[in-house]
C-alpha atoms as a PDB file:
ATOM      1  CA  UNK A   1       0.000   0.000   0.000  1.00  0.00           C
ATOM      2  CA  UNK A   2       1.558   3.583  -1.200  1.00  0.00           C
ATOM      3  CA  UNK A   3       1.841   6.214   1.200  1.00  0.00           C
ATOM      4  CA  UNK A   4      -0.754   8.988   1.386  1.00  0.00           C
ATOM      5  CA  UNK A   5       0.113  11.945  -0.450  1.00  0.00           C
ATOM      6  CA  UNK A   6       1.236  14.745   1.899  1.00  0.00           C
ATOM      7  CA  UNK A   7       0.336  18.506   2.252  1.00  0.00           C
ATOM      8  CA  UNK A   8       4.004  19.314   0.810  1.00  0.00           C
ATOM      9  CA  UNK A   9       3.249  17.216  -1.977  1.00  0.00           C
ATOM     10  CA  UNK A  10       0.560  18.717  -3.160  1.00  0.00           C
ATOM     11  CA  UNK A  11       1.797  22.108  -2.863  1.00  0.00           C
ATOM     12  CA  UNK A  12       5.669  22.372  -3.588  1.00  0.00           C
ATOM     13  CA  UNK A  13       6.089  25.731  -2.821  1.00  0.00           C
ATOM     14  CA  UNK A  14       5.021  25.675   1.058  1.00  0.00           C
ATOM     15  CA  UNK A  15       8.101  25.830   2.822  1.00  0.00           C
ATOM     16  CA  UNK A  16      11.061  28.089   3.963  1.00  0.00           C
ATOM     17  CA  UNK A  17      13.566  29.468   1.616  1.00  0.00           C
ATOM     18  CA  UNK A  18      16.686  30.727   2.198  1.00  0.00           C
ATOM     19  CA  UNK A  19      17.910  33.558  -0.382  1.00  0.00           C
ATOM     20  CA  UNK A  20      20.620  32.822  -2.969  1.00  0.00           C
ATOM     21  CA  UNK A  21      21.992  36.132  -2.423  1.00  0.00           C
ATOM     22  CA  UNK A  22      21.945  37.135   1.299  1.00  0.00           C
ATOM     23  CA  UNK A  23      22.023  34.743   3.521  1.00  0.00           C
ATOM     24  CA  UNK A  24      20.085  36.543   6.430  1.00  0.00           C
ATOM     25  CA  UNK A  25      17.010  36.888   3.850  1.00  0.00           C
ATOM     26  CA  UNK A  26      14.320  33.804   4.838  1.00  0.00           C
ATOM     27  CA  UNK A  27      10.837  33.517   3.384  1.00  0.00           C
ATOM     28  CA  UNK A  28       8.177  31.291   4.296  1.00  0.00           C
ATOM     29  CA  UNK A  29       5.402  30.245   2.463  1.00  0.00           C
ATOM     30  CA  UNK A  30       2.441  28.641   4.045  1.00  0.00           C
ATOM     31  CA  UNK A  31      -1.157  27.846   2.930  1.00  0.00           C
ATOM     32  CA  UNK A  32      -4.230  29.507   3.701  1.00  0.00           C
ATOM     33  CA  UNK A  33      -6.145  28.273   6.768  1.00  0.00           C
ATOM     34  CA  UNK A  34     -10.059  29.294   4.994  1.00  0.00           C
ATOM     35  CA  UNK A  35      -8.426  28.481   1.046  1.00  0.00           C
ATOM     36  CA  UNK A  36      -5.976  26.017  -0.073  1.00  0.00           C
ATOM     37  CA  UNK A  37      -5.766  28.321  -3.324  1.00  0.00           C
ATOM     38  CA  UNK A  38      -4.162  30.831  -1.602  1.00  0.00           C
ATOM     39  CA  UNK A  39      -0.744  31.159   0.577  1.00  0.00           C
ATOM     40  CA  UNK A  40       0.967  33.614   2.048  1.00  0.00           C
ATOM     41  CA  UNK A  41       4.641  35.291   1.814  1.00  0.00           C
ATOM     42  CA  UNK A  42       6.118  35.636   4.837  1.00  0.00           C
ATOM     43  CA  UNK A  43       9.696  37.777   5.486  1.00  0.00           C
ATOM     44  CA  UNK A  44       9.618  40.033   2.360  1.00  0.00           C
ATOM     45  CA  UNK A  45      10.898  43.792   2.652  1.00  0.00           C
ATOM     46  CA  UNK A  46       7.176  44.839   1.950  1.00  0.00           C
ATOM     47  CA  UNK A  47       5.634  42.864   4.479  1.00  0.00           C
ATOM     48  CA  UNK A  48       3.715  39.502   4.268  1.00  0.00           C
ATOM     49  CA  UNK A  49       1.794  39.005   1.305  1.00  0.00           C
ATOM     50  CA  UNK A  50      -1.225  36.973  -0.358  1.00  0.00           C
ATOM     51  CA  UNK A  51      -0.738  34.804  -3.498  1.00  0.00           C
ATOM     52  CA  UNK A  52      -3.272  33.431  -5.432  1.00  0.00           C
ATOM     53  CA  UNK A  53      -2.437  29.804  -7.460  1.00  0.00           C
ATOM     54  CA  UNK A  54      -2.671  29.591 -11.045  1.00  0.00           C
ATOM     55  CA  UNK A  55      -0.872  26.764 -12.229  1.00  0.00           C
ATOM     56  CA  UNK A  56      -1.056  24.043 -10.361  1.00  0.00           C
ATOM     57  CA  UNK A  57       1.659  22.534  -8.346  1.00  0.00           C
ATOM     58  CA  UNK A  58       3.501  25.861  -7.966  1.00  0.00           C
ATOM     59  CA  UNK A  59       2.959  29.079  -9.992  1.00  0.00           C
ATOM     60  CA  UNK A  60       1.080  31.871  -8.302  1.00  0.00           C
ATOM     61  CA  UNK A  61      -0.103  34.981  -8.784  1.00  0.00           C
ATOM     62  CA  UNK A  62       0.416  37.790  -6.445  1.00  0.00           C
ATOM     63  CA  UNK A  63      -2.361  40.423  -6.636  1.00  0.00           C
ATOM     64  CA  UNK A  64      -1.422  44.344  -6.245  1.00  0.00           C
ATOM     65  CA  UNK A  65      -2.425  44.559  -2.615  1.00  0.00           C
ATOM     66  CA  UNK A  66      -1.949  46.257   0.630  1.00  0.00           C
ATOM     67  CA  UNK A  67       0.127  44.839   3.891  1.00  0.00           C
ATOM     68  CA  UNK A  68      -1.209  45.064   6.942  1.00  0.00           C
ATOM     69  CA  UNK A  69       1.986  46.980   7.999  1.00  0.00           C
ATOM     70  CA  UNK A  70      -0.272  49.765   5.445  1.00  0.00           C
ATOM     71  CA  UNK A  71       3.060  49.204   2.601  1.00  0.00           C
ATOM     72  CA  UNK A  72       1.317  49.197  -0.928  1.00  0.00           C
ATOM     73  CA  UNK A  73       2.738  45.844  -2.904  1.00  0.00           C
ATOM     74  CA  UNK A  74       2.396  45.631  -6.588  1.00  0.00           C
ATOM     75  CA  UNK A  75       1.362  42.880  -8.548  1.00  0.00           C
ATOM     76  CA  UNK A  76       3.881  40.283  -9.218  1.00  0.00           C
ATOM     77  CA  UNK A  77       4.737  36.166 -10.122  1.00  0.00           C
ATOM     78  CA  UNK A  78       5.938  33.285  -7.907  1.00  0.00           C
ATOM     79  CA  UNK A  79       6.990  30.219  -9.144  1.00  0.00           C
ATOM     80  CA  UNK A  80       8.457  27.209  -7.370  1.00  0.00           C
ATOM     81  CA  UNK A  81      10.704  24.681  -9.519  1.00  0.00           C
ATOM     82  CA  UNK A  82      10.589  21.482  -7.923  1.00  0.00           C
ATOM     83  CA  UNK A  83      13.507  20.098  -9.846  1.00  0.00           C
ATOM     84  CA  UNK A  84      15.988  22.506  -8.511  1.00  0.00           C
ATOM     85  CA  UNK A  85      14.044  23.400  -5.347  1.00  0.00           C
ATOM     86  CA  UNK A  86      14.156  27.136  -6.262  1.00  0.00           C
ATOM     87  CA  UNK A  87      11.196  29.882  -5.857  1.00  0.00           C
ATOM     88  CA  UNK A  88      11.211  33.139  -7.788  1.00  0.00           C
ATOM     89  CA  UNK A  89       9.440  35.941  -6.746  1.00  0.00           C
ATOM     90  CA  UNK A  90       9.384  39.512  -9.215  1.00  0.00           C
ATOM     91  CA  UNK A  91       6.902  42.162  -7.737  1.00  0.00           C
ATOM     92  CA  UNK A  92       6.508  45.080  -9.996  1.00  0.00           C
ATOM     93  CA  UNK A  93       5.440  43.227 -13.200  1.00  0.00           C
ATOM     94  CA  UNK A  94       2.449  42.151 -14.306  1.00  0.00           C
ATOM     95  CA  UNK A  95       1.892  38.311 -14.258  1.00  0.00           C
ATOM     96  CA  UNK A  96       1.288  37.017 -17.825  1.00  0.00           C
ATOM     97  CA  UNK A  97      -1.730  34.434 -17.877  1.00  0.00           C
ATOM     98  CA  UNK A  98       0.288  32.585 -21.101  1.00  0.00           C
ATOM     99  CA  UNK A  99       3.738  32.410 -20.002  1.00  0.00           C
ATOM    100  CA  UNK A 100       4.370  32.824 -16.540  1.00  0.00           C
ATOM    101  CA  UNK A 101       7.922  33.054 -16.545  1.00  0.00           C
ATOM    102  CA  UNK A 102       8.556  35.387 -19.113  1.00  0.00           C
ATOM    103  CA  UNK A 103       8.374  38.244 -16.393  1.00  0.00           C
ATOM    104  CA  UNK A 104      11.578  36.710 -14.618  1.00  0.00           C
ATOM    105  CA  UNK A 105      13.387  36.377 -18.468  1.00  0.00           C
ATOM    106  CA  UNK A 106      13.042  39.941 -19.210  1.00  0.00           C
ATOM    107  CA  UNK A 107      14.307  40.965 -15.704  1.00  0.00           C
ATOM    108  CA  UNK A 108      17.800  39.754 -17.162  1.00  0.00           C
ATOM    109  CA  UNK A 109      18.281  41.363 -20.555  1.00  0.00           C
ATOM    110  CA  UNK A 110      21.229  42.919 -21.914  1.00  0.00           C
ATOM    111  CA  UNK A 111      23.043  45.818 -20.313  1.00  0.00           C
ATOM    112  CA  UNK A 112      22.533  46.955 -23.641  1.00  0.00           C
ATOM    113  CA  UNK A 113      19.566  46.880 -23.931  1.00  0.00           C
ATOM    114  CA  UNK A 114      18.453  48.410 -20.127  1.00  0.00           C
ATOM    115  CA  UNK A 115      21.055  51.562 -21.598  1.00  0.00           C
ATOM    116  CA  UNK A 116      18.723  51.752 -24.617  1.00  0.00           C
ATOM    117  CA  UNK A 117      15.672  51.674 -23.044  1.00  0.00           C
ATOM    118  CA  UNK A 118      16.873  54.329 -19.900  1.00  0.00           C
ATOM    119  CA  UNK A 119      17.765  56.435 -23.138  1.00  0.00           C
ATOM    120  CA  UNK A 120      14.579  56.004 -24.840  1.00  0.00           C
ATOM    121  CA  UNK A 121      13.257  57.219 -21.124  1.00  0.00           C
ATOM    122  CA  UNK A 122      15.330  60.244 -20.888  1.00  0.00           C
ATOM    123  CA  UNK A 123      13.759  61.471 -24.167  1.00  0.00           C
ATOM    124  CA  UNK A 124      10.430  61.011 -23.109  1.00  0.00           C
ATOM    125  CA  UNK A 125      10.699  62.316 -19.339  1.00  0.00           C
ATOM    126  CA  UNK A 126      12.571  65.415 -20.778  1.00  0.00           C
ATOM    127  CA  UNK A 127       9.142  65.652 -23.032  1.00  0.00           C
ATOM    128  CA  UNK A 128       7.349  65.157 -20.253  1.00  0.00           C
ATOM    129  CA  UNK A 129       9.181  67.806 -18.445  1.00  0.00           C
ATOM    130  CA  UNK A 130       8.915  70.108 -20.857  1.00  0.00           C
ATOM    131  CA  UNK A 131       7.243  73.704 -19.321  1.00  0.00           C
ATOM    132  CA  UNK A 132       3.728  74.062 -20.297  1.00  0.00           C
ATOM    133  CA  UNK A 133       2.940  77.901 -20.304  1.00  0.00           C
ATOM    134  CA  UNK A 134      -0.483  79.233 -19.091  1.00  0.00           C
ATOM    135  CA  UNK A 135      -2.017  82.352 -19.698  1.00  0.00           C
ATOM    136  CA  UNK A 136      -4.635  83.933 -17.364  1.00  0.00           C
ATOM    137  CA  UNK A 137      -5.266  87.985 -18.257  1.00  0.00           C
ATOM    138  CA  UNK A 138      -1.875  89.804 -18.289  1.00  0.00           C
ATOM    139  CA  UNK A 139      -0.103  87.102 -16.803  1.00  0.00           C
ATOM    140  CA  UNK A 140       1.786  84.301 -17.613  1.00  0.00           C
ATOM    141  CA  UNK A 141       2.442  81.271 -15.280  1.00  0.00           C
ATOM    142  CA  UNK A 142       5.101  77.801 -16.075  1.00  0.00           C
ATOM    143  CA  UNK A 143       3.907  74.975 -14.591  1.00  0.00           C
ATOM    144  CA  UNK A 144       6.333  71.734 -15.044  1.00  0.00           C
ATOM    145  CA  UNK A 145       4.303  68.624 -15.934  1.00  0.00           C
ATOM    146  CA  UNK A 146       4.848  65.784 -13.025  1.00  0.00           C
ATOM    147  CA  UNK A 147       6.262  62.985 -14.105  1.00  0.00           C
ATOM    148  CA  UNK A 148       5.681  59.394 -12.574  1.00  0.00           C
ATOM    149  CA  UNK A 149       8.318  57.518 -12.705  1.00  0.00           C
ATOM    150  CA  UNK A 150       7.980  53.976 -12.358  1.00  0.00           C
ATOM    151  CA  UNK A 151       9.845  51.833  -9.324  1.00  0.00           C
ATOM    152  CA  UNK A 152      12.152  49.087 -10.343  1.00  0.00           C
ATOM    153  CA  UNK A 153      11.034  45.409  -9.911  1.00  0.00           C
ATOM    154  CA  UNK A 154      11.597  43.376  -7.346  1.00  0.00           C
ATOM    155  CA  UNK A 155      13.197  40.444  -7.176  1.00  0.00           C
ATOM    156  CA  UNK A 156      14.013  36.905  -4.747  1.00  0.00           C
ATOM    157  CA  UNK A 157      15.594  33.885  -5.754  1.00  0.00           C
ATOM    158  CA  UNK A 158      15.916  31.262  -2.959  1.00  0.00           C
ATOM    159  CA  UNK A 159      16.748  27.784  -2.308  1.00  0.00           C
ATOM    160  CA  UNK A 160      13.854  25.765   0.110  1.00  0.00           C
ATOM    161  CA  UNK A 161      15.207  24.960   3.171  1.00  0.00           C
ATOM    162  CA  UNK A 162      15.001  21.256   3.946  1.00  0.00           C
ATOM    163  CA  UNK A 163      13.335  19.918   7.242  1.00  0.00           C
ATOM    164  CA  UNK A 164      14.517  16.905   8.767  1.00  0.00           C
ATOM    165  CA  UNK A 165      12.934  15.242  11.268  1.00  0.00           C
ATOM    166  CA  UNK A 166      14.888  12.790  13.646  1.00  0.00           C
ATOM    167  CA  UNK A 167      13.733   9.320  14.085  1.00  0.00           C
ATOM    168  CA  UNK A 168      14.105   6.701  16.966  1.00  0.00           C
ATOM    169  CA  UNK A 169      15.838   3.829  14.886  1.00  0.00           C
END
């Protein structure tokens, strides 16, 4: 007779995870008590936060939302890959329905191209910035247009954190 299937087993990505970068950076992930479709992010900069899964065993969705520490949290992707026992959080990019991943493949393009594009910026923000002239009777008052300037993603690679458990052999 096989053994029953277990909670981790089901859901790959519940678990702590140590980052790949800085060692003092933990996360834990951990189901929903009311929904097993959801889990929680515990031990980000931003405070814990609510994912929502998509792809089952281990892609979710995290929904633009608000901590409870009041920190606003943008949308953003998590997968777990079971192979290499990995998660990958981005928050600041939209999570793509079709191809989950693709938001952590263009986090890593080209020096090149990131110069390119902060050009490309430049150009617009000084169009952007450009002073817009008003006139009201005799006078004349510039006004700069504001500018919103979009904050870099986030990012957190991490390896899961094994659990043994001693036995009595």
């Amino acid at each position: 007779m096989p053994n029953p299937i277990t909670t981790e087993q089901i859901f790959p990505a519940i678990g702590q995870y140590q980052s790949t970068t800085n060692a003092d950076q933990k996360i834990t992930v951990v189901l929903d008590d009311q929904n097993k479709g959801f889990a929680w992010v515990d031990g980000l900069p931003q405070g814990k936060v609510k994912a929502v899964l998509r792809k089952s065993p281990a892609t979710y969705k995290i929904p633009a939302q608000k901590t409870e520490g009041g920190t606003d949290v943008p949308e953003g992707t998590l997968i777990y890959d079971k192979d290499t026992k990995t998660i990958s959080i981005m928050l600041g990019r939209e999570y793509n329905d079709q191809d989950p991943a693709s938001v952590f493949t263009n986090a890593t393009a080209s020096t090149e191209d990131q110069s390119m594009a902060a050009n490309d910026e430049s150009k617009m923000n000084d169009q952007a910035k450009a002073s817009v002239t008003k006139t009201k009777g005799n006078k004349t008052k510039k006004t700069k247009a504001k500018v919103e300037k979009k904050p870099e993603p986030w990012v957190f690679t991490g390896t899961k954190i094994e659990q043994t458990t001693a036995s009595n052999q």
